[in-house]
C-alpha atoms as a PDB file:
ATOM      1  CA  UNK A   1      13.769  16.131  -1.929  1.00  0.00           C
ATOM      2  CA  UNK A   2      12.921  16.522   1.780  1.00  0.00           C
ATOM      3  CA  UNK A   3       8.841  17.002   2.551  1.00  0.00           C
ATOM      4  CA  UNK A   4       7.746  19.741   4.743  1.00  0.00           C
ATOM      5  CA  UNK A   5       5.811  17.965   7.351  1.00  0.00           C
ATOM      6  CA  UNK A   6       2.547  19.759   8.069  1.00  0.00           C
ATOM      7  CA  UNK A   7       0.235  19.864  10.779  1.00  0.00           C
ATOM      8  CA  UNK A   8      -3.110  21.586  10.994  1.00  0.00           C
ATOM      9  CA  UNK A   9      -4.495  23.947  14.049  1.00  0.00           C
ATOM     10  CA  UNK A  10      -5.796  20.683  15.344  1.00  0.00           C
ATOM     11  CA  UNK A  11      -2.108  19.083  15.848  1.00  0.00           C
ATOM     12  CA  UNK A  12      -2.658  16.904  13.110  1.00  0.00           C
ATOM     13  CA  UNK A  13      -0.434  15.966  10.361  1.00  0.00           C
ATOM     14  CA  UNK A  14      -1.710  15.955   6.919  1.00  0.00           C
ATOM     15  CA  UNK A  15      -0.207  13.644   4.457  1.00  0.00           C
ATOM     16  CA  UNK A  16       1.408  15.656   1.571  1.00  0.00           C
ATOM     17  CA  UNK A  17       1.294  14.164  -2.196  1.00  0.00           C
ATOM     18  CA  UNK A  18       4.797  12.884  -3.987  1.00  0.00           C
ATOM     19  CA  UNK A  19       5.481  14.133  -7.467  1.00  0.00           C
ATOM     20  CA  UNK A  20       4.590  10.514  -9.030  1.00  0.00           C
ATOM     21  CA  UNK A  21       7.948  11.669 -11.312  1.00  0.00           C
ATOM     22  CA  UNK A  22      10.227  11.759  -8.165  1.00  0.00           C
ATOM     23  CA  UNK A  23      13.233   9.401  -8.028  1.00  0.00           C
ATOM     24  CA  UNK A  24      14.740   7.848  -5.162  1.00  0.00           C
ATOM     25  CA  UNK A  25      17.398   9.377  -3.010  1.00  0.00           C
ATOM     26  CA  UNK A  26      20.767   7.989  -2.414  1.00  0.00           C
ATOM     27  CA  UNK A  27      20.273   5.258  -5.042  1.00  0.00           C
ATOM     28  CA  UNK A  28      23.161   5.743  -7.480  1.00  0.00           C
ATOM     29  CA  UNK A  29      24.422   2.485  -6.874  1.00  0.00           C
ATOM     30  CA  UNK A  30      21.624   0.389  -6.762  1.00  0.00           C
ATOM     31  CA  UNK A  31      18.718  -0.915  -9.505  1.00  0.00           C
ATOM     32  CA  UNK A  32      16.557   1.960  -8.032  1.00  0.00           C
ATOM     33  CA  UNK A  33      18.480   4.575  -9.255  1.00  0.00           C
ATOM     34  CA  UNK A  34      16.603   4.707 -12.362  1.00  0.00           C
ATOM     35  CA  UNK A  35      13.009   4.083 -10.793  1.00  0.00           C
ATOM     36  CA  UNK A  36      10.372   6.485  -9.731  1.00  0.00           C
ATOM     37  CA  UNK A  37       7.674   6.719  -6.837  1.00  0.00           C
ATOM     38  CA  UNK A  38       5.553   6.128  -9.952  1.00  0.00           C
ATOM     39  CA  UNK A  39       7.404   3.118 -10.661  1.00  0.00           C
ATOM     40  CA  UNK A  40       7.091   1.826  -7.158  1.00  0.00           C
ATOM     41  CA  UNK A  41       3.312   2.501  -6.679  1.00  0.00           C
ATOM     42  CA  UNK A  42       2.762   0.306 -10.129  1.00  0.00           C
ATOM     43  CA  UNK A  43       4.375  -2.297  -8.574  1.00  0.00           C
ATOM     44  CA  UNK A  44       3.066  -2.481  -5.191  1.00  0.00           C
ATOM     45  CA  UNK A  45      -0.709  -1.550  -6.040  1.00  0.00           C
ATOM     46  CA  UNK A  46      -1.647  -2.899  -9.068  1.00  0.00           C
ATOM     47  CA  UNK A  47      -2.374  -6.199  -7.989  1.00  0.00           C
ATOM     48  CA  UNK A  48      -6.197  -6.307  -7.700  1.00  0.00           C
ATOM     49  CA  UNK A  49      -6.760 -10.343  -7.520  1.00  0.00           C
ATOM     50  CA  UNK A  50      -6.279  -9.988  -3.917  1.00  0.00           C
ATOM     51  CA  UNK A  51      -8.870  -8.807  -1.680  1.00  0.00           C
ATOM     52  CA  UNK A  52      -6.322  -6.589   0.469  1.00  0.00           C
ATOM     53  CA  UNK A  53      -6.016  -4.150  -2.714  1.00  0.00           C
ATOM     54  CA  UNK A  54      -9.788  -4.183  -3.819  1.00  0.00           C
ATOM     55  CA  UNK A  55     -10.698  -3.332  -0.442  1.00  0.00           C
ATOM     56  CA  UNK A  56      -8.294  -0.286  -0.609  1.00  0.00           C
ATOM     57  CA  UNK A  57      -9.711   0.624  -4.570  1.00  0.00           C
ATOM     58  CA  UNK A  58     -13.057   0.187  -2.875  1.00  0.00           C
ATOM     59  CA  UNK A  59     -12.640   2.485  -0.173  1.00  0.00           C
ATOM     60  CA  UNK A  60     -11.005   5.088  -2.438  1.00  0.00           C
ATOM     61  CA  UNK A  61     -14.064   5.138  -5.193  1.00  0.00           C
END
């Protein structure tokens, strides 16, 4: 599903959030096919031994 891409008064554009349940498009014939953003953000985020990630988790809280 395409995201309207939105820009406030100020000409700036605001980052929209993904249904977490969303799957990828175009990826019948691959692994990915029956992934989801959810599925993605588990396994690029979750790693918290590294300091890159904390800093992000510490930023966010």
């Amino acid at each position: 599903m395409p995201y309207p891409l939105v820009v406030n008064d100020t000409g700036i554009i605001e980052p929209q959030p993904i249904d977490p349940a969303e799957k990828f498009v175009n990826a019948d014939d691959s692994g990915l096919s029956e992934t989801s953003i959810l599925d993605y953000w588990v396994w690029a985020f979750s790693d918290l031994v590294g300091n890159t990630e904390r800093g992000v988790l510490a930023e966010y809280l």
